[in-house]
C-alpha atoms as a PDB file:
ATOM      1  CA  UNK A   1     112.164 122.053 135.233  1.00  0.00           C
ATOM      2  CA  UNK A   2     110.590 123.197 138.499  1.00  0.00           C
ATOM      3  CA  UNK A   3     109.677 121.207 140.933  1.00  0.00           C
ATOM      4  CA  UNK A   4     106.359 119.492 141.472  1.00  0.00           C
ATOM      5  CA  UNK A   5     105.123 116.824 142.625  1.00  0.00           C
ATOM      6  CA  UNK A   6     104.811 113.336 140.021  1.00  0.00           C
ATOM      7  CA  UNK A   7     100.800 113.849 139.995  1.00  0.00           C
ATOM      8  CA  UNK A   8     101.061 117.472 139.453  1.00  0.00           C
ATOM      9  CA  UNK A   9     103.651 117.010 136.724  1.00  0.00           C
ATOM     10  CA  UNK A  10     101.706 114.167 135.228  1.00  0.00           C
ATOM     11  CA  UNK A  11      98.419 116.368 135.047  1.00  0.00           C
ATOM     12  CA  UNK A  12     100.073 119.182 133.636  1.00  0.00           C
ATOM     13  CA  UNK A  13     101.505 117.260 130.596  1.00  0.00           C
ATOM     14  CA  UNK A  14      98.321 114.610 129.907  1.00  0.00           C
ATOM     15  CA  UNK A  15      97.477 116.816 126.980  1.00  0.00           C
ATOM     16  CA  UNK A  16     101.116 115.220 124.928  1.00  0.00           C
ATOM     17  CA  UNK A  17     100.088 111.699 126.058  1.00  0.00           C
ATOM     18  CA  UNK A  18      96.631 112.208 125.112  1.00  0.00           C
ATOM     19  CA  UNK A  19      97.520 114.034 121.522  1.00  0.00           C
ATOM     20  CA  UNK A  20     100.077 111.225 120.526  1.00  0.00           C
ATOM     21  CA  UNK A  21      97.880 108.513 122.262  1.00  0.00           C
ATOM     22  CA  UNK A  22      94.806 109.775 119.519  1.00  0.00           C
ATOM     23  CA  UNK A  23      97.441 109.539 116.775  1.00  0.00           C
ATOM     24  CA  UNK A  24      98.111 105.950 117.493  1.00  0.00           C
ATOM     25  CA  UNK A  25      94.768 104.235 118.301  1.00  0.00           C
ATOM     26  CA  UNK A  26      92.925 102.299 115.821  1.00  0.00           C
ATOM     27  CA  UNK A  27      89.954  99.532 116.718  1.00  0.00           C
ATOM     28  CA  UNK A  28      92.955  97.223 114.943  1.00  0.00           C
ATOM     29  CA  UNK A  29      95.343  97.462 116.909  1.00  0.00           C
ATOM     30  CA  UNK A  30      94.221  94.854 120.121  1.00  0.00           C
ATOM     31  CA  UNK A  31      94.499  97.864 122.500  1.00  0.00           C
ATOM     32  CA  UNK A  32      92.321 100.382 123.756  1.00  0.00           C
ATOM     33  CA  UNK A  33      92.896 104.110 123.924  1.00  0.00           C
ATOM     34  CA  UNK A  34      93.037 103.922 127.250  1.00  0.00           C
ATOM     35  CA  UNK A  35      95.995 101.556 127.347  1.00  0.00           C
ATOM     36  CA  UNK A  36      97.987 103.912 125.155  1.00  0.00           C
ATOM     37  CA  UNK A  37      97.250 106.709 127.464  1.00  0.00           C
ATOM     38  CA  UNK A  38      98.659 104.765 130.737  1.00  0.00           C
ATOM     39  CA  UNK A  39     101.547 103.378 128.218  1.00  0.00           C
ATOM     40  CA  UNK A  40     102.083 106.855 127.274  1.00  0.00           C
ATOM     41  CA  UNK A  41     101.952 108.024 130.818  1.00  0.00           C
ATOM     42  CA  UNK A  42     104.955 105.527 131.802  1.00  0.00           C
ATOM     43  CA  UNK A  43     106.854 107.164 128.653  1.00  0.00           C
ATOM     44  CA  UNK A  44     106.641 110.699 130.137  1.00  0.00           C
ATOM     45  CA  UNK A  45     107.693 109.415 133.871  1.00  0.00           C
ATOM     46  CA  UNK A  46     110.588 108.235 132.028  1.00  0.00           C
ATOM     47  CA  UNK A  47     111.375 111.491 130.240  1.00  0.00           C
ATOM     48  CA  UNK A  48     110.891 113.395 133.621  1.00  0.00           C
ATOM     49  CA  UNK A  49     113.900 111.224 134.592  1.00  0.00           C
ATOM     50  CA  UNK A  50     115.754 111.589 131.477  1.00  0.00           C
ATOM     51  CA  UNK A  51     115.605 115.105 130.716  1.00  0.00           C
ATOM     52  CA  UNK A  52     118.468 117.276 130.120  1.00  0.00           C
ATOM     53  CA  UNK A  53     117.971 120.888 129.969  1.00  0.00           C
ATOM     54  CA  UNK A  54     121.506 121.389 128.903  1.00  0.00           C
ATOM     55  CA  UNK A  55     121.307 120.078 125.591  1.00  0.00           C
ATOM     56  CA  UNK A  56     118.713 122.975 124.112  1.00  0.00           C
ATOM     57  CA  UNK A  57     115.769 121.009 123.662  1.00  0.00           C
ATOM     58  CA  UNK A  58     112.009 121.861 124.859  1.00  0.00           C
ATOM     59  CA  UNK A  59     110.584 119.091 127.737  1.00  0.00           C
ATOM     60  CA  UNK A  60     107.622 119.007 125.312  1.00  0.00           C
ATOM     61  CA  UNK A  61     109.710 117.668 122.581  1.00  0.00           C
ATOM     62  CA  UNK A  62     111.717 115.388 124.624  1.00  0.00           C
ATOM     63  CA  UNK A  63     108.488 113.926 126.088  1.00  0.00           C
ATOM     64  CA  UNK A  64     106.613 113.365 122.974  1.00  0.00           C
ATOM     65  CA  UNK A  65     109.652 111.412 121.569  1.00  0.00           C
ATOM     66  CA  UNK A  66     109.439 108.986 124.928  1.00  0.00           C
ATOM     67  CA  UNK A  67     105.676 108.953 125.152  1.00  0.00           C
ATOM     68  CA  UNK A  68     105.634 107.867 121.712  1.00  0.00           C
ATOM     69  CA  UNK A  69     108.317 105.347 122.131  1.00  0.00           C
ATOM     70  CA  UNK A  70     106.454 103.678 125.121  1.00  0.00           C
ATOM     71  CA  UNK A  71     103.340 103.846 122.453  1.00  0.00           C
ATOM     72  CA  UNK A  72     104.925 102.029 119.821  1.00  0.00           C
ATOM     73  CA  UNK A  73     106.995  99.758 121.543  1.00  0.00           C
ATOM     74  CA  UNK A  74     103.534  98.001 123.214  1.00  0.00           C
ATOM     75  CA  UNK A  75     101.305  98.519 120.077  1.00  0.00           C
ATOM     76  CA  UNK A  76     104.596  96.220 118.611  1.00  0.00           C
ATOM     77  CA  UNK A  77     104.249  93.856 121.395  1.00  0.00           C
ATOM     78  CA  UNK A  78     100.025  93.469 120.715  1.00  0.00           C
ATOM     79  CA  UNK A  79     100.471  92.871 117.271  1.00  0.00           C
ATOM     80  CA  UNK A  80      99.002  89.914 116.222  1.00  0.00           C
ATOM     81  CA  UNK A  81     101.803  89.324 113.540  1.00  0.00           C
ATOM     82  CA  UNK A  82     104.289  89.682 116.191  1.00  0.00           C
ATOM     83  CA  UNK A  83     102.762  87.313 118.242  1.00  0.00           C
ATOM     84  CA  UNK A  84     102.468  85.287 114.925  1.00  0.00           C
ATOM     85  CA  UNK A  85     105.629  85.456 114.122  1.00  0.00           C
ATOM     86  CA  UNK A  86     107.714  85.615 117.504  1.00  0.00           C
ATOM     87  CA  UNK A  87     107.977  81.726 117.839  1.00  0.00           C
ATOM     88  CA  UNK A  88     109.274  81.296 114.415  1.00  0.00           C
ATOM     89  CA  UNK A  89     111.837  83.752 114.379  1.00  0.00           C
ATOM     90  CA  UNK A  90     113.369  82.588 117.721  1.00  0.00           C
ATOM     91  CA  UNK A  91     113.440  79.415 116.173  1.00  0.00           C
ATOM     92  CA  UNK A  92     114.853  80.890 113.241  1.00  0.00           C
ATOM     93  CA  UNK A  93     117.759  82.290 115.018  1.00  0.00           C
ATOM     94  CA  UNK A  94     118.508  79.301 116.940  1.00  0.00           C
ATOM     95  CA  UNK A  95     118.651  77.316 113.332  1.00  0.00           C
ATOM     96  CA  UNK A  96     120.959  79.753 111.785  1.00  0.00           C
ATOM     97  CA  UNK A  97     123.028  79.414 114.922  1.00  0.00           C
ATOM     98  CA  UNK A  98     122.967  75.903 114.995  1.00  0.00           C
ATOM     99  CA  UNK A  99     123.904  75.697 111.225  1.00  0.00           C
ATOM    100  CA  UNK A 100     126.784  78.160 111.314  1.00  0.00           C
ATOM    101  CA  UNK A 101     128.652  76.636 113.857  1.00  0.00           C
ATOM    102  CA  UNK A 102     128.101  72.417 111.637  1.00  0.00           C
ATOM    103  CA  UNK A 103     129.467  74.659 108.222  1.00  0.00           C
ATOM    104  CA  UNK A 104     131.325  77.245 109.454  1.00  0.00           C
ATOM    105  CA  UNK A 105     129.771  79.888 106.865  1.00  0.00           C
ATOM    106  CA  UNK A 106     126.743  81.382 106.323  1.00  0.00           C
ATOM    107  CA  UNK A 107     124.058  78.880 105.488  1.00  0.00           C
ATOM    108  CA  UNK A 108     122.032  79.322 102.283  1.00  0.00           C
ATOM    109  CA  UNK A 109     118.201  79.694 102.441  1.00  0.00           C
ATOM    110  CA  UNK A 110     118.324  76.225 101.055  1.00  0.00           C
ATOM    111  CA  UNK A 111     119.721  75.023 104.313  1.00  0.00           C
ATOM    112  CA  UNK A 112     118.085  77.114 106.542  1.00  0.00           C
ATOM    113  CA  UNK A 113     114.492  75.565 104.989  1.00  0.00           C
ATOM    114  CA  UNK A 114     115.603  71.858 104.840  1.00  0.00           C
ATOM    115  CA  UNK A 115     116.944  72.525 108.391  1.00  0.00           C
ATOM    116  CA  UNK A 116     113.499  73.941 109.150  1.00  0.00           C
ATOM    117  CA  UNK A 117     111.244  71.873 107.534  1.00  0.00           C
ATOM    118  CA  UNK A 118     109.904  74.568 106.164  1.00  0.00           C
ATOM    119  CA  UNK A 119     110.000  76.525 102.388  1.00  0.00           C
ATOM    120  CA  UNK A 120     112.418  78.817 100.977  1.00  0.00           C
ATOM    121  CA  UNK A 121     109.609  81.387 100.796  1.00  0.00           C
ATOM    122  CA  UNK A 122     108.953  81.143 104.303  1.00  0.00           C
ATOM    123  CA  UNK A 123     112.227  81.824 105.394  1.00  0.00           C
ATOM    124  CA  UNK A 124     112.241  84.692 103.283  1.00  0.00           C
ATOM    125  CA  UNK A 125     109.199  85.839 104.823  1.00  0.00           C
ATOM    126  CA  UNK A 126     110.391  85.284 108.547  1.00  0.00           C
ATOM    127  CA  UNK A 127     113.714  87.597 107.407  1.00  0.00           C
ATOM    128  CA  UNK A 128     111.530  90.338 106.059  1.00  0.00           C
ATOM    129  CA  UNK A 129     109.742  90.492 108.624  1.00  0.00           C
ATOM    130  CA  UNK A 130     112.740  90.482 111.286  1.00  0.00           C
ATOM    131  CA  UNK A 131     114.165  93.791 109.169  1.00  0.00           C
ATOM    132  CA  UNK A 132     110.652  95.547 109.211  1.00  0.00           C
ATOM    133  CA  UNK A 133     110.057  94.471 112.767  1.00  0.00           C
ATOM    134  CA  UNK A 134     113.703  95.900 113.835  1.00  0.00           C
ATOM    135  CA  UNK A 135     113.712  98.436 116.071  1.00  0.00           C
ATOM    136  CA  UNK A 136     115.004 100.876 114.073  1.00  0.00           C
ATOM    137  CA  UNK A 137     114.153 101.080 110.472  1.00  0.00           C
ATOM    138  CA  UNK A 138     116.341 103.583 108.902  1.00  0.00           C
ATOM    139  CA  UNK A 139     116.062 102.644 105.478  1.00  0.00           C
ATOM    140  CA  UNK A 140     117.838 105.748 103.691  1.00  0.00           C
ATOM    141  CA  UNK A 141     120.528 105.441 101.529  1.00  0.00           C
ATOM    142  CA  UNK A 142     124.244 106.042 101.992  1.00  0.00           C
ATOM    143  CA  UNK A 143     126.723 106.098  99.218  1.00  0.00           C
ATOM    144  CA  UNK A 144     130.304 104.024 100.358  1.00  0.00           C
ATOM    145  CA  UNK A 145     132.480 104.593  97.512  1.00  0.00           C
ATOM    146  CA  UNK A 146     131.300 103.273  94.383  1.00  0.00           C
ATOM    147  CA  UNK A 147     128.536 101.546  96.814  1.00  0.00           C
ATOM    148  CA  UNK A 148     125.630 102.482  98.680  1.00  0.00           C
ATOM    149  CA  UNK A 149     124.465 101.127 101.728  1.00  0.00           C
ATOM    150  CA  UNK A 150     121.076 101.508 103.924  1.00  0.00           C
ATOM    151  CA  UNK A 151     121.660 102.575 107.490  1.00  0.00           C
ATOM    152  CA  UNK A 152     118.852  99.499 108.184  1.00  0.00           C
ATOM    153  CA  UNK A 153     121.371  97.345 106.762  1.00  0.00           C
ATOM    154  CA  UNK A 154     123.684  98.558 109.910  1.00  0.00           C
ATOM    155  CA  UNK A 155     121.075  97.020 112.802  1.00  0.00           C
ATOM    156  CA  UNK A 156     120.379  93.308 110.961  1.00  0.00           C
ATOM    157  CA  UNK A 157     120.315  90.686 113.546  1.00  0.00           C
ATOM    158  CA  UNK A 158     123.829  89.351 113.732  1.00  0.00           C
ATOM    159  CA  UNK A 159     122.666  85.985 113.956  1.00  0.00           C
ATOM    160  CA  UNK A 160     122.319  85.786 109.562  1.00  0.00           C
ATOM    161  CA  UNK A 161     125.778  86.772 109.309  1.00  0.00           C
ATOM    162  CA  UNK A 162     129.147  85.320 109.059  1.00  0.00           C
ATOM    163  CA  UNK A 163     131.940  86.221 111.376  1.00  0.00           C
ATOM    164  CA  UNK A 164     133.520  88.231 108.730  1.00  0.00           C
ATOM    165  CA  UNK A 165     130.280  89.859 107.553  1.00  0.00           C
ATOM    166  CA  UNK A 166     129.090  90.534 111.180  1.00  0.00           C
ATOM    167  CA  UNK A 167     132.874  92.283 111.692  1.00  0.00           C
ATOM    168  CA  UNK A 168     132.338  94.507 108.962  1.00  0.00           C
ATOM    169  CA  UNK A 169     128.622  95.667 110.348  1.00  0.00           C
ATOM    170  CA  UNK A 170     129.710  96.325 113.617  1.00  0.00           C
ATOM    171  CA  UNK A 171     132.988  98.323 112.176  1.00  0.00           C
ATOM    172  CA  UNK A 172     129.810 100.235 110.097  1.00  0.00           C
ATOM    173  CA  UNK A 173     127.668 100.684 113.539  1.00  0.00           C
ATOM    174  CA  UNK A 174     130.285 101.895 115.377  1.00  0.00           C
ATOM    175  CA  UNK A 175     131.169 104.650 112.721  1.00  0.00           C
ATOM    176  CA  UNK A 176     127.635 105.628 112.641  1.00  0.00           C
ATOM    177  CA  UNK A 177     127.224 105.789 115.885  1.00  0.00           C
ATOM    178  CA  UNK A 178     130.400 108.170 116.021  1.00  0.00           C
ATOM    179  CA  UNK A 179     128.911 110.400 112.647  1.00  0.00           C
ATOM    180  CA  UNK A 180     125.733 110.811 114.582  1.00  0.00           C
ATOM    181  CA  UNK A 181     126.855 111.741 117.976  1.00  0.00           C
ATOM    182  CA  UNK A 182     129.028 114.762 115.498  1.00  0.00           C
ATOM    183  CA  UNK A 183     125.718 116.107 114.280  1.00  0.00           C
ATOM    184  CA  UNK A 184     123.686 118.995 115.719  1.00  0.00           C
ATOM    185  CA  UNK A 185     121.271 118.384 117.689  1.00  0.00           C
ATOM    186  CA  UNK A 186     118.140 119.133 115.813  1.00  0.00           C
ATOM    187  CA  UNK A 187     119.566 116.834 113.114  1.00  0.00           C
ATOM    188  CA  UNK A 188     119.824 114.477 115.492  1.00  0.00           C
ATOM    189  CA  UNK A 189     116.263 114.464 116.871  1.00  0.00           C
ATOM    190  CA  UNK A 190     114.692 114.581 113.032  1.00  0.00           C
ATOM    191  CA  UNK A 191     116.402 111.890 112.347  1.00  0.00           C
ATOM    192  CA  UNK A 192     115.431 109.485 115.606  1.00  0.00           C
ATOM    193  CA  UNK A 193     111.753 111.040 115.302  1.00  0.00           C
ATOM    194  CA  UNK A 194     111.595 110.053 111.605  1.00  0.00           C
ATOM    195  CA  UNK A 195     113.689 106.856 111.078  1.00  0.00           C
ATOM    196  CA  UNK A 196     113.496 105.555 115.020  1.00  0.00           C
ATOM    197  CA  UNK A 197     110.505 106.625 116.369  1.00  0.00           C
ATOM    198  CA  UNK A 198     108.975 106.091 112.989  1.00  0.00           C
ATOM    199  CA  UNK A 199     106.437 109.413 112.660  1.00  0.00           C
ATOM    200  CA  UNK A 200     105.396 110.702 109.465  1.00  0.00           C
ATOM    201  CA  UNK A 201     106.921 114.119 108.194  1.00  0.00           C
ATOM    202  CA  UNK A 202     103.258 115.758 109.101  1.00  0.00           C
ATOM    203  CA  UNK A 203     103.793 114.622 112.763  1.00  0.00           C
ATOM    204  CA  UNK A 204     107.252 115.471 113.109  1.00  0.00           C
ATOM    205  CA  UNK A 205     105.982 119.082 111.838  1.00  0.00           C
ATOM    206  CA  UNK A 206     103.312 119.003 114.269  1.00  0.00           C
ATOM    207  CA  UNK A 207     105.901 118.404 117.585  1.00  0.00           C
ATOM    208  CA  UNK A 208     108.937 121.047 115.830  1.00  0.00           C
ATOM    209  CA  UNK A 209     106.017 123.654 115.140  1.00  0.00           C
ATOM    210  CA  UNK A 210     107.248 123.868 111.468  1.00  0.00           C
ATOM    211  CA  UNK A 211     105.393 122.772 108.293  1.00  0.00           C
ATOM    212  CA  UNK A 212     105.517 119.197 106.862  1.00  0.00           C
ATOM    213  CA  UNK A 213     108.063 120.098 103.706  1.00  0.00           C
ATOM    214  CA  UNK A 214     110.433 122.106 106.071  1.00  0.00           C
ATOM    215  CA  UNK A 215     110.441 118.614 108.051  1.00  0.00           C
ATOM    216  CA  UNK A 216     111.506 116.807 104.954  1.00  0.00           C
ATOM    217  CA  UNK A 217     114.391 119.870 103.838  1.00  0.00           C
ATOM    218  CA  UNK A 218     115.440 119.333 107.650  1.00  0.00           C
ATOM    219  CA  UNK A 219     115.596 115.772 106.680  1.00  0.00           C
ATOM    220  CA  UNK A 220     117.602 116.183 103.573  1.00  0.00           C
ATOM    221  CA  UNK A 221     120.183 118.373 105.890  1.00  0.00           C
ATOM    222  CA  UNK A 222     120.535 115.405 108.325  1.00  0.00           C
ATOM    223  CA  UNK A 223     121.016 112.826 106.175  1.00  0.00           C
ATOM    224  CA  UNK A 224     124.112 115.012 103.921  1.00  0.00           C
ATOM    225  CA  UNK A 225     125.165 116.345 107.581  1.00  0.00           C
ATOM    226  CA  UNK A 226     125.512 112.326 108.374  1.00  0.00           C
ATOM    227  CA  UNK A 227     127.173 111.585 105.405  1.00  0.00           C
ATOM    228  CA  UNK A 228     129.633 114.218 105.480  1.00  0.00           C
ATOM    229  CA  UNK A 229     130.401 112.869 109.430  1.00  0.00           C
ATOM    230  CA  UNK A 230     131.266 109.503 108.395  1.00  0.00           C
ATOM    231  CA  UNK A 231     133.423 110.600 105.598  1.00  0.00           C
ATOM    232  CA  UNK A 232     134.994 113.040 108.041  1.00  0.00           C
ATOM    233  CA  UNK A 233     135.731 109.413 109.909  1.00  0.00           C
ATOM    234  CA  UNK A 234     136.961 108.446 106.432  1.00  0.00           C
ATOM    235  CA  UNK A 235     134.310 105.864 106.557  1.00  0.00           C
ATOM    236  CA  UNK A 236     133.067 106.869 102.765  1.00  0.00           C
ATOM    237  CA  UNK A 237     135.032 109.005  99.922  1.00  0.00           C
END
């Protein structure tokens, strides 16, 4: 990149922050455009810093995955389910926790309400919302064997597992880690702007310059490309 100075660099990029800033803001959101903008700004500082020109990717594209990283990760933070729900799932984790180490297991929802004072259906609720909340939310499915797996169920929050169950998913996140650090690079970026970064297939199309189905067939490729990693790790048959 050549060198300028941080205003000069931040002026000649505003139009990414701006473009993915629009995308984002709603009057719902408890945020004004403006505050995605600045958010947005911090996210392409950060890429400035970041940014490898070594591994073949455009500064545009790099930046627009960061700026809308920054985006997301305060819209997230301002949500007023978040905010709803933040005290209850610390609490929830701290239960679970608490239980686990009385029965030595996994307790049932049973437990985990009773210990609560709460209802089964709420606990349900405060786990579905702990897997949608996650920060990644890749919910595609991998076959194991005679099984299939979803990569979300790779990032759960250890805290609902057993020892032997939370063994297992970190033996699983390491291999995936491992599969996806084998793929291409482009795979690799279609797959954290889709499942991480959470864009739609039109605004994934939008940042490669390529239509919204060749998005999803570059999809497709990444997904059998990270299936034939891990079995290459003879992780899966």
């Amino acid at each position: 990149m050549t060198t300028q100075s941080q205003e000069e660099f931040i002026v000649n990029n505003m139009n990414i922050v701006k473009n993915i800033a629009s995308k984002y803001y709603t009057d719902k959101i408890g945020l004004d455009y403006e505050d995605l903008v600045s958010y947005g700004v911090m996210g392409l500082i950060d890429a400035r810093k970041k940014f490898d020109e070594s591994r073949g990717v455009k500064f545009s594209t790099y930046a627009s995955i960061r700026v809308s990283s920054f985006i997301i990760d305060e819209i997230r933070k301002y949500s007023p389910v978040s905010r709803t729900y933040m005290s209850k799932i610390k609490e929830y984790n701290k239960c679970v926790d608490q239980l686990q180490q009385k029965l030595f297991r996994k307790p049932s929802e049973d437990e985990i309400a009773q210990y609560m004072d709460i209802t089964k259906k709420e606990v349900i609720s405060i786990r579905n919302k702990m897997k949608t909340s996650s920060n990644i939310s890749i919910d595609h499915t991998v076959s194991e064997g005679e099984k299939e797996f979803s990569i979300i169920d790779t990032i759960e929050d250890e805290d609902i597992l057993c020892p032997e169950e939370a063994f297992e998913q970190k033996e699983l996140q390491d291999v995936l880690a491992k599969a996806i650090d084998m793929l291409k690079e482009k795979d690799r970026l279609v797959l954290s702007l889709y499942y991480y970064e959470e864009l739609t297939l039109k605004e994934i199309g939008e940042i490669l310059g390529v239509s919204e189905s060749r998005v999803s067939q570059l999809n497709n490729r990444a997904i059998s490309n990270l299936r034939a990693a891990m079995k290459k790790l003879k992780y899966i048959d």
